[in-house]
PDB file of N, CA and C in Angstrom:
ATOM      1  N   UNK A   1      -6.014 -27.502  -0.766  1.00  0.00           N
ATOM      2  CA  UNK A   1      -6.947 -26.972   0.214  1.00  0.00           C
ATOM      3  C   UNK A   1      -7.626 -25.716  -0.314  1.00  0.00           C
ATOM      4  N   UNK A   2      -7.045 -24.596  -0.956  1.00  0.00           N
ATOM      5  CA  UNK A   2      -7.610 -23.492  -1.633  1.00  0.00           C
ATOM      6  C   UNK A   2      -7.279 -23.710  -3.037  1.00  0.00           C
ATOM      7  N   UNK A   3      -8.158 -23.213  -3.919  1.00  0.00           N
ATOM      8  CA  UNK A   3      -8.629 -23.071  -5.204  1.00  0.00           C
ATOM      9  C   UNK A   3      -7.839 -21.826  -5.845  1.00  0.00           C
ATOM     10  N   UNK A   4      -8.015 -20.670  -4.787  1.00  0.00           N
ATOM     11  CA  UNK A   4      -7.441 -19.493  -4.947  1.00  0.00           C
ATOM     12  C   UNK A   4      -5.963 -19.390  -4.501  1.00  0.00           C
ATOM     13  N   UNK A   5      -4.670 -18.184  -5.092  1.00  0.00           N
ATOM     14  CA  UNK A   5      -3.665 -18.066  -5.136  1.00  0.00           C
ATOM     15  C   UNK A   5      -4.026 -17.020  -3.756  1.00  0.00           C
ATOM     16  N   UNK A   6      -3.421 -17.338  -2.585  1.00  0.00           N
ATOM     17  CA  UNK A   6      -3.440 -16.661  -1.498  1.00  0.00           C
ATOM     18  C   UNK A   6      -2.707 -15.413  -1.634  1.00  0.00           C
ATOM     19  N   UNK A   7      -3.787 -14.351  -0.864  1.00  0.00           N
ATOM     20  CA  UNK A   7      -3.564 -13.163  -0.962  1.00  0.00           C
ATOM     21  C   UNK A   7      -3.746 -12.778   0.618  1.00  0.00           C
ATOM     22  N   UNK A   8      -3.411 -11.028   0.781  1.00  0.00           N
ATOM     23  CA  UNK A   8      -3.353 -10.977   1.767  1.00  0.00           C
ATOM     24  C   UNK A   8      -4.888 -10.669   2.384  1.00  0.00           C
ATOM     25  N   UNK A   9      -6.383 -10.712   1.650  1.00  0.00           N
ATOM     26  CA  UNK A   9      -7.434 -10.447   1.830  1.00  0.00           C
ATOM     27  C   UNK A   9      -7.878 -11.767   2.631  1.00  0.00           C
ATOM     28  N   UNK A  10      -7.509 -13.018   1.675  1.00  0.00           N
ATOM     29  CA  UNK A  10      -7.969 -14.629   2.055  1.00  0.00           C
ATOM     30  C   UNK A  10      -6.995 -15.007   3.084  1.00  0.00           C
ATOM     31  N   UNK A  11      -5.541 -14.315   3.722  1.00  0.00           N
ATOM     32  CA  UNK A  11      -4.746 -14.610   5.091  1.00  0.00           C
ATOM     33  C   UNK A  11      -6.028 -13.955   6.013  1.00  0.00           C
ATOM     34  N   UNK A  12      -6.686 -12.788   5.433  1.00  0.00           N
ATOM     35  CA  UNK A  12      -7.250 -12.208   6.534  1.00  0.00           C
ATOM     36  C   UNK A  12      -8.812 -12.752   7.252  1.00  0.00           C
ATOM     37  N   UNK A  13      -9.075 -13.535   6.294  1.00  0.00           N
ATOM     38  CA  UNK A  13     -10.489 -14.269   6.269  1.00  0.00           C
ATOM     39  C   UNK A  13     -10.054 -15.499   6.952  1.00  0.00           C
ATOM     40  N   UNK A  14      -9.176 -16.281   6.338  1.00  0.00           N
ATOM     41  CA  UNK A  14      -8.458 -17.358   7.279  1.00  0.00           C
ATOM     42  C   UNK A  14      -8.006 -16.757   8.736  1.00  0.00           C
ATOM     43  N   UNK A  15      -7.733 -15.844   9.125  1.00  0.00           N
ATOM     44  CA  UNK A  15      -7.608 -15.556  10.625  1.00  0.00           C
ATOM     45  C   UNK A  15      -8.738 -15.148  11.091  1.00  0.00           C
ATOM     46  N   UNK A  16      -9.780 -15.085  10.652  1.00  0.00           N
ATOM     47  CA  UNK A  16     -11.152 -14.670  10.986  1.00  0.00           C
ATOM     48  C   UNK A  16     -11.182 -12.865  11.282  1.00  0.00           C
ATOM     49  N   UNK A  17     -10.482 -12.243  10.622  1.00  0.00           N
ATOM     50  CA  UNK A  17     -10.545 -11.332  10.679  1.00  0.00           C
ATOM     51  C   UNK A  17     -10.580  -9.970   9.809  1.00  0.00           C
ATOM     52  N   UNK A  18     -11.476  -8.956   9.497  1.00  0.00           N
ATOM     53  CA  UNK A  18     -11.820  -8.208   8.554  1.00  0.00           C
ATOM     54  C   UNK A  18     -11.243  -8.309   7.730  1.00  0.00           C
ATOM     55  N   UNK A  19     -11.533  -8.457   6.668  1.00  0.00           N
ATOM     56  CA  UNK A  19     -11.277  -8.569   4.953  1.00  0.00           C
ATOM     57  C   UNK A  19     -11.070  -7.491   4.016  1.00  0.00           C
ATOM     58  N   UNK A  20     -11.979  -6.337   4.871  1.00  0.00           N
ATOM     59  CA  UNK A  20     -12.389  -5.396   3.397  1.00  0.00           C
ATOM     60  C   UNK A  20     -10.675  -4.504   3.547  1.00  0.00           C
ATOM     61  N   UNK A  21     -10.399  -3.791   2.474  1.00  0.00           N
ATOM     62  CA  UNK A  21      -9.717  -3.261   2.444  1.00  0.00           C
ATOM     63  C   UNK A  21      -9.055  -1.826   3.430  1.00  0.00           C
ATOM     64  N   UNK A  22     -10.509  -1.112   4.081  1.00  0.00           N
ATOM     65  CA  UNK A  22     -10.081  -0.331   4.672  1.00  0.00           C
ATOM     66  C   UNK A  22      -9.974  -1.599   6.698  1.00  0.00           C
ATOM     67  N   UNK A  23     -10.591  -2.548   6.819  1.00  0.00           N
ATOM     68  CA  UNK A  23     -10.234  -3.809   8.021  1.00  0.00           C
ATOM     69  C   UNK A  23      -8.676  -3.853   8.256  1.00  0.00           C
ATOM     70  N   UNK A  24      -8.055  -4.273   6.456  1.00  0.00           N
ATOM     71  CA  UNK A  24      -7.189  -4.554   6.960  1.00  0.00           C
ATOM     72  C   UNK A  24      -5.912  -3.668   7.434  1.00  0.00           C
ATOM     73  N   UNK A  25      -5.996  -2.073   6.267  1.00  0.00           N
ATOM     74  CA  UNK A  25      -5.219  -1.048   6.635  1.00  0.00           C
ATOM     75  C   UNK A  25      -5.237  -0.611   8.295  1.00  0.00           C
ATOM     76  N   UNK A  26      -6.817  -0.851   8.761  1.00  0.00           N
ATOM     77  CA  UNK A  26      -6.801  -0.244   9.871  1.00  0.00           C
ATOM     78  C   UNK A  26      -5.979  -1.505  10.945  1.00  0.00           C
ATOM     79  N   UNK A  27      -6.208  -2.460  10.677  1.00  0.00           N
ATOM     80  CA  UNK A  27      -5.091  -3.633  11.532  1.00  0.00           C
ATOM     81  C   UNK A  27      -4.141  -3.453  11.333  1.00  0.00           C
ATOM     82  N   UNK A  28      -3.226  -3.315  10.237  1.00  0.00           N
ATOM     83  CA  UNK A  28      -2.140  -3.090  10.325  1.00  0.00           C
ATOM     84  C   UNK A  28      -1.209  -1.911  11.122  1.00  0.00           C
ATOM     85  N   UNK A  29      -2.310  -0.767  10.710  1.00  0.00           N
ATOM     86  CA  UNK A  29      -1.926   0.566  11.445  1.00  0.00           C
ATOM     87  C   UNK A  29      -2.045   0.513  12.936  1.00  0.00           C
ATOM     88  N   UNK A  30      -2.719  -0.430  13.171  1.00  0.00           N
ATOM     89  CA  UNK A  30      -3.362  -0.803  14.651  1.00  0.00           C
ATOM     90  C   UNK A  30      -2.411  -1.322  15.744  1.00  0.00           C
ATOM     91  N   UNK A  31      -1.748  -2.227  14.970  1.00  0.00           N
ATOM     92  CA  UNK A  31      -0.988  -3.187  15.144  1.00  0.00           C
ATOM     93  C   UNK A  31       0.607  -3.446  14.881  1.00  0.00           C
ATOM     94  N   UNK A  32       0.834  -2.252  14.947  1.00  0.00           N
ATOM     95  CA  UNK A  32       2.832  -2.320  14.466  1.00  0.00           C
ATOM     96  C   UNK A  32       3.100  -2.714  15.855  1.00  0.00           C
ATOM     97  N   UNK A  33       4.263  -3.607  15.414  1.00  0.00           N
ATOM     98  CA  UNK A  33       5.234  -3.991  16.319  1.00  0.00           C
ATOM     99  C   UNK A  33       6.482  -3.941  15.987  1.00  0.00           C
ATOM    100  N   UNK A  34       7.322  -3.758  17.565  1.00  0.00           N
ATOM    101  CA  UNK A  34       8.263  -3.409  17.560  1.00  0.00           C
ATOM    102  C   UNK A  34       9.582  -4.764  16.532  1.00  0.00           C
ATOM    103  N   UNK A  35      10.643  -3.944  16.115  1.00  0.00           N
ATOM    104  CA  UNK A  35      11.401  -4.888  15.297  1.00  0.00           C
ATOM    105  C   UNK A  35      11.876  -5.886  16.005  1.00  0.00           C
ATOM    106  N   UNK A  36      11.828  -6.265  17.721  1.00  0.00           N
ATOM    107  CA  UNK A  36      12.365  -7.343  18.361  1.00  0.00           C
ATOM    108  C   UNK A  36      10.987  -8.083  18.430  1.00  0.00           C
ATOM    109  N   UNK A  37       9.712  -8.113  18.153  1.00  0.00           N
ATOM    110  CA  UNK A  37       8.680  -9.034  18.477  1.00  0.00           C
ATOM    111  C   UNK A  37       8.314  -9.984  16.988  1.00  0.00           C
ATOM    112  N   UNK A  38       8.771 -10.804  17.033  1.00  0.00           N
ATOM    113  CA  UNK A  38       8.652 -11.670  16.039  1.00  0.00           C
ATOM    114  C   UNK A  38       7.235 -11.782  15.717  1.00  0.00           C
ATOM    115  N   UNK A  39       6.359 -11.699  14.379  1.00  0.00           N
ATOM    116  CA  UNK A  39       5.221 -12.215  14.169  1.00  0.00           C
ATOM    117  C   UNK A  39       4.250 -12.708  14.686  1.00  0.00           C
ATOM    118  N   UNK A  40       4.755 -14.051  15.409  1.00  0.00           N
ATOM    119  CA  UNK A  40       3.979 -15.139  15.995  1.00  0.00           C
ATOM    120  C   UNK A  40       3.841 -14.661  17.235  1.00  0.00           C
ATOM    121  N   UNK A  41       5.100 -14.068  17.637  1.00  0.00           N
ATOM    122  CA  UNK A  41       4.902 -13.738  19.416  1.00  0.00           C
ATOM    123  C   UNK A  41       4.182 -12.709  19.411  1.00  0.00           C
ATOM    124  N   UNK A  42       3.580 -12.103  18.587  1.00  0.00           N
ATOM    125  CA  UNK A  42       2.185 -10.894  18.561  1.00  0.00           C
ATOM    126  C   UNK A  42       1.090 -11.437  19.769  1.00  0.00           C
ATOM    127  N   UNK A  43       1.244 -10.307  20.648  1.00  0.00           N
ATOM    128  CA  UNK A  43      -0.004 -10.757  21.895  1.00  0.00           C
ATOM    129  C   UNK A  43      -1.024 -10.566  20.946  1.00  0.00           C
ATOM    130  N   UNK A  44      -1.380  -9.922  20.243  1.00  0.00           N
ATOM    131  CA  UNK A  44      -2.959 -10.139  19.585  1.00  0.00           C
ATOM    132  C   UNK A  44      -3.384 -11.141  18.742  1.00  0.00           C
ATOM    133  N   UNK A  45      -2.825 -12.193  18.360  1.00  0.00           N
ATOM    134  CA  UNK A  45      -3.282 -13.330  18.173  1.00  0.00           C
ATOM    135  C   UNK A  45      -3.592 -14.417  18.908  1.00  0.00           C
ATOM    136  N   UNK A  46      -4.580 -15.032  18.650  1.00  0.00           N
ATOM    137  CA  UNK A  46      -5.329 -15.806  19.000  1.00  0.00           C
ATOM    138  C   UNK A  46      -4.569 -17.507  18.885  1.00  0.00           C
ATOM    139  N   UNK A  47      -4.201 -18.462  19.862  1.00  0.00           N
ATOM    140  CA  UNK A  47      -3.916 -19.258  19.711  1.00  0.00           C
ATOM    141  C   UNK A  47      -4.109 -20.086  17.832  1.00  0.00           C
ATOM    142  N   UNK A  48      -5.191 -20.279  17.513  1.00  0.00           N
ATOM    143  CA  UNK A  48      -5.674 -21.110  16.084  1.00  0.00           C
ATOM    144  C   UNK A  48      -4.239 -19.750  15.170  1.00  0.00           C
ATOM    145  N   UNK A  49      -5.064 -18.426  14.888  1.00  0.00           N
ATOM    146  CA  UNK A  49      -4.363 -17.878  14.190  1.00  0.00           C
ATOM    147  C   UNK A  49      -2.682 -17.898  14.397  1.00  0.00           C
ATOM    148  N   UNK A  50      -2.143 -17.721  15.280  1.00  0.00           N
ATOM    149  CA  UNK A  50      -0.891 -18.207  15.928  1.00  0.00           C
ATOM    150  C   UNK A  50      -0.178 -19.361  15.166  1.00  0.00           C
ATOM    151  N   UNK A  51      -1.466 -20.580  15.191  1.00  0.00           N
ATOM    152  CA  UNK A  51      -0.924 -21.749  14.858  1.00  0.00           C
ATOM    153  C   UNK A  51      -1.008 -21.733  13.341  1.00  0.00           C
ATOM    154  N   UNK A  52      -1.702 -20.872  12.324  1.00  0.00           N
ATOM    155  CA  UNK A  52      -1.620 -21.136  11.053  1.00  0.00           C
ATOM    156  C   UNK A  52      -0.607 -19.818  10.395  1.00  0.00           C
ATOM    157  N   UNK A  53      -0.232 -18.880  11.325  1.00  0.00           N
ATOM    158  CA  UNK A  53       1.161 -18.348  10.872  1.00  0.00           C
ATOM    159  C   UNK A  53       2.143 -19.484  10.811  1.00  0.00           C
ATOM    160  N   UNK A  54       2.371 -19.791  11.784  1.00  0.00           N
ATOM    161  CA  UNK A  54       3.878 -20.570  11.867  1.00  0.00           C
ATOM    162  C   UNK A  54       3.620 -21.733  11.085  1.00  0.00           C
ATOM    163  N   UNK A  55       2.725 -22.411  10.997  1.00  0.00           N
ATOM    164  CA  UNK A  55       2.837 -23.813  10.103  1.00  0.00           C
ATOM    165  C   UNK A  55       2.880 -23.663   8.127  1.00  0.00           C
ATOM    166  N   UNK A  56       2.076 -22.332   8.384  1.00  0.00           N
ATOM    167  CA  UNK A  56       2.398 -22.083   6.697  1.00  0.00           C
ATOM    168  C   UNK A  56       4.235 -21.509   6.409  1.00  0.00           C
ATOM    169  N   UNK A  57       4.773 -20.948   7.729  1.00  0.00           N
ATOM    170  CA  UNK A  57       6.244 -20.284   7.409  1.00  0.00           C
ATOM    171  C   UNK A  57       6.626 -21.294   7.624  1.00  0.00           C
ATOM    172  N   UNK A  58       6.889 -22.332   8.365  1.00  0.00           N
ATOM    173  CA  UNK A  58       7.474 -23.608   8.601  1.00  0.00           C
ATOM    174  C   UNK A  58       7.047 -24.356   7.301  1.00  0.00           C
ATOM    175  N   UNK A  59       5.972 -24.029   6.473  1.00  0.00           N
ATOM    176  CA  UNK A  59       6.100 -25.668   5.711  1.00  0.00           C
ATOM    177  C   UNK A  59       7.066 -24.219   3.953  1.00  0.00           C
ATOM    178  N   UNK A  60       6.502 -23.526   4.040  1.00  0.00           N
ATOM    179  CA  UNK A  60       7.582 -22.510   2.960  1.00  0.00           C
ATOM    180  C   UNK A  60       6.578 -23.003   1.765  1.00  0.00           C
ATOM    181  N   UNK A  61       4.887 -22.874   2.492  1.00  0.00           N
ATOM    182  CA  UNK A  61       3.981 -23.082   0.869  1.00  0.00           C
ATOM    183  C   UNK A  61       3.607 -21.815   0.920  1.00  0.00           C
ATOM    184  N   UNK A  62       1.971 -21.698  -0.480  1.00  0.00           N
ATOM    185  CA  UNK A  62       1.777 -20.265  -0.755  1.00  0.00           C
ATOM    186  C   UNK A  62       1.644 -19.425  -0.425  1.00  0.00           C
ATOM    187  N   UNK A  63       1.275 -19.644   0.909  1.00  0.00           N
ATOM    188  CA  UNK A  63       0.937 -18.699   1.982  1.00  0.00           C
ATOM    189  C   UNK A  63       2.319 -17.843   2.557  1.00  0.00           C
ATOM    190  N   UNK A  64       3.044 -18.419   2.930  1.00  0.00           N
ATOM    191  CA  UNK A  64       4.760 -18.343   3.096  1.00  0.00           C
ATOM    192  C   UNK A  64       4.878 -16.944   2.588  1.00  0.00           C
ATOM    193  N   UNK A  65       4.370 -16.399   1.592  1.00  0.00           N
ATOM    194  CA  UNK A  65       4.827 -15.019   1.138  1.00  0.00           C
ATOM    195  C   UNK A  65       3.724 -14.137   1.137  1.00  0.00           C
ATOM    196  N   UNK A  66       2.752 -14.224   1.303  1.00  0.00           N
ATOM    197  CA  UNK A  66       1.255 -13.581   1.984  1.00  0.00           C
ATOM    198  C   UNK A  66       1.792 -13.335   3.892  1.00  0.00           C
ATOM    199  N   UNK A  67       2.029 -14.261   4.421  1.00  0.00           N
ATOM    200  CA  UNK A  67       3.065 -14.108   6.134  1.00  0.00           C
ATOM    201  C   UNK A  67       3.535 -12.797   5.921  1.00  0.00           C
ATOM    202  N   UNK A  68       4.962 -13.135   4.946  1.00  0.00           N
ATOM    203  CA  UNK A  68       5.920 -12.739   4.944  1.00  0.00           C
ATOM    204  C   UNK A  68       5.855 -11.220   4.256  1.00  0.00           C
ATOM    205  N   UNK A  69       4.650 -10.632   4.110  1.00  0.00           N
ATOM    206  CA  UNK A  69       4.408  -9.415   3.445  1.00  0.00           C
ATOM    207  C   UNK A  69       3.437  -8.851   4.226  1.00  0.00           C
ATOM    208  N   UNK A  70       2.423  -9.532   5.132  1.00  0.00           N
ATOM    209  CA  UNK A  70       1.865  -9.117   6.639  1.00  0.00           C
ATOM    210  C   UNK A  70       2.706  -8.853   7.424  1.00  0.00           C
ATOM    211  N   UNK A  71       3.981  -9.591   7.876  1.00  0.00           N
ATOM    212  CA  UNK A  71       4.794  -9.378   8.611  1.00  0.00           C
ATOM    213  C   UNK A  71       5.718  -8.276   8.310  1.00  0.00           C
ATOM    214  N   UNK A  72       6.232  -7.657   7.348  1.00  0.00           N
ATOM    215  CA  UNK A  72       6.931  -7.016   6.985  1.00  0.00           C
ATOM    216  C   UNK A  72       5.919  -5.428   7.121  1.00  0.00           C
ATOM    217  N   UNK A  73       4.648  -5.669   6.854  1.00  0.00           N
ATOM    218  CA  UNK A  73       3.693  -4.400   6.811  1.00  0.00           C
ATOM    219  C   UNK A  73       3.592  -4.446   8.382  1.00  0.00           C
ATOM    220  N   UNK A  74       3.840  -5.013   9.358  1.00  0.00           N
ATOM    221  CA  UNK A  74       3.251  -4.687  10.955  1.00  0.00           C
ATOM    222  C   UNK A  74       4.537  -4.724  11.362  1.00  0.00           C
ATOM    223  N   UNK A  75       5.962  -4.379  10.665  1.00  0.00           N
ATOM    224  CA  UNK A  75       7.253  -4.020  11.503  1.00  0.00           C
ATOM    225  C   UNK A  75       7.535  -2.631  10.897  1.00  0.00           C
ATOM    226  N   UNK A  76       6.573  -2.509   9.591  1.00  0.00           N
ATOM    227  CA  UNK A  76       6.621  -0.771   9.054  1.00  0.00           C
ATOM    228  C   UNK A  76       6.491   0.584  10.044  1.00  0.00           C
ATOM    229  N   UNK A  77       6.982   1.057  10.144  1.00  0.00           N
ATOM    230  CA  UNK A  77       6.363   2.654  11.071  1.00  0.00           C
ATOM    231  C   UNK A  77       5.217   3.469  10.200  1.00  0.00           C
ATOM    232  N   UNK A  78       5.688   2.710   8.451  1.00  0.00           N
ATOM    233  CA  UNK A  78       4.721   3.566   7.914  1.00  0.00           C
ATOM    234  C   UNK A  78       3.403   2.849   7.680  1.00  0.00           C
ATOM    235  N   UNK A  79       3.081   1.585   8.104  1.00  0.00           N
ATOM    236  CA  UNK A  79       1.613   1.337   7.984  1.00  0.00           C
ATOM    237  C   UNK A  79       1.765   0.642   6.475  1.00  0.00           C
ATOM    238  N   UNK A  80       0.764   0.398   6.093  1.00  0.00           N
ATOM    239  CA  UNK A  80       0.231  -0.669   4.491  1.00  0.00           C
ATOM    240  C   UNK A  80       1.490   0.560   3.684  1.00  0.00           C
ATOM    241  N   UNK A  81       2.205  -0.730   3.030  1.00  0.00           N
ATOM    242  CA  UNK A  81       2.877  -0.355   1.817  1.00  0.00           C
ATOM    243  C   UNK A  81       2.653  -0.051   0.613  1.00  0.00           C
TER     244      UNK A  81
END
C-alpha cells in the first residue's frame, strides 16, 4: 500500500492531520493523556483515524512502531522526545 517506510510525519498525513514538524510537536503537546487512557480511547480522534490505529497495532505491520512511538510521545509529561 505505501512505497515509503512509515514515519511518524506519513502516520500524521494518514490521519489527516498536520504534518509539518512544528503540527505535530504542537499535537502532541496538545494532547497528553493520562497513563489510564489507552491510545484508541483518545476522545480526539475521529472514528476513520480510530479505526487505522487499532488495525495497524492489531495486524503488528510497519506502522505498529510509528503507533507505538505516537503513543508513547502523548503518555509523556514531557511532550516530543
Amino acid at each position: 500500500m505505501f512505497d515509503e517506510q512509515p514515519t511518524i510525519e506519513l502516520l500524521f498525513e494518514q490521519l489527516g492531520l498536520d504534518a509539518s514538524e512544528a503540527g505535530i510537536e504542537q499535537f502532541i503537546q496538545t494532547h497528553q493523556l493520562d497513563q489510564n487512557t489507552a491510545l484508541h480511547h483518545a476522545s480526539f480522534w475521529t472514528e476513520a483515524q480510530r479505526n487505522f490505529i487499532i488495525s495497524h497495532w492489531k495486524k503488528d505491520d510497519e506502522w505498529a512502531m510509528v503507533v507505538d512511538s505516537l503513543n508513547a510521545q502523548l503518555h509523556s509529561n514531557d511532550g516530543v522526545e
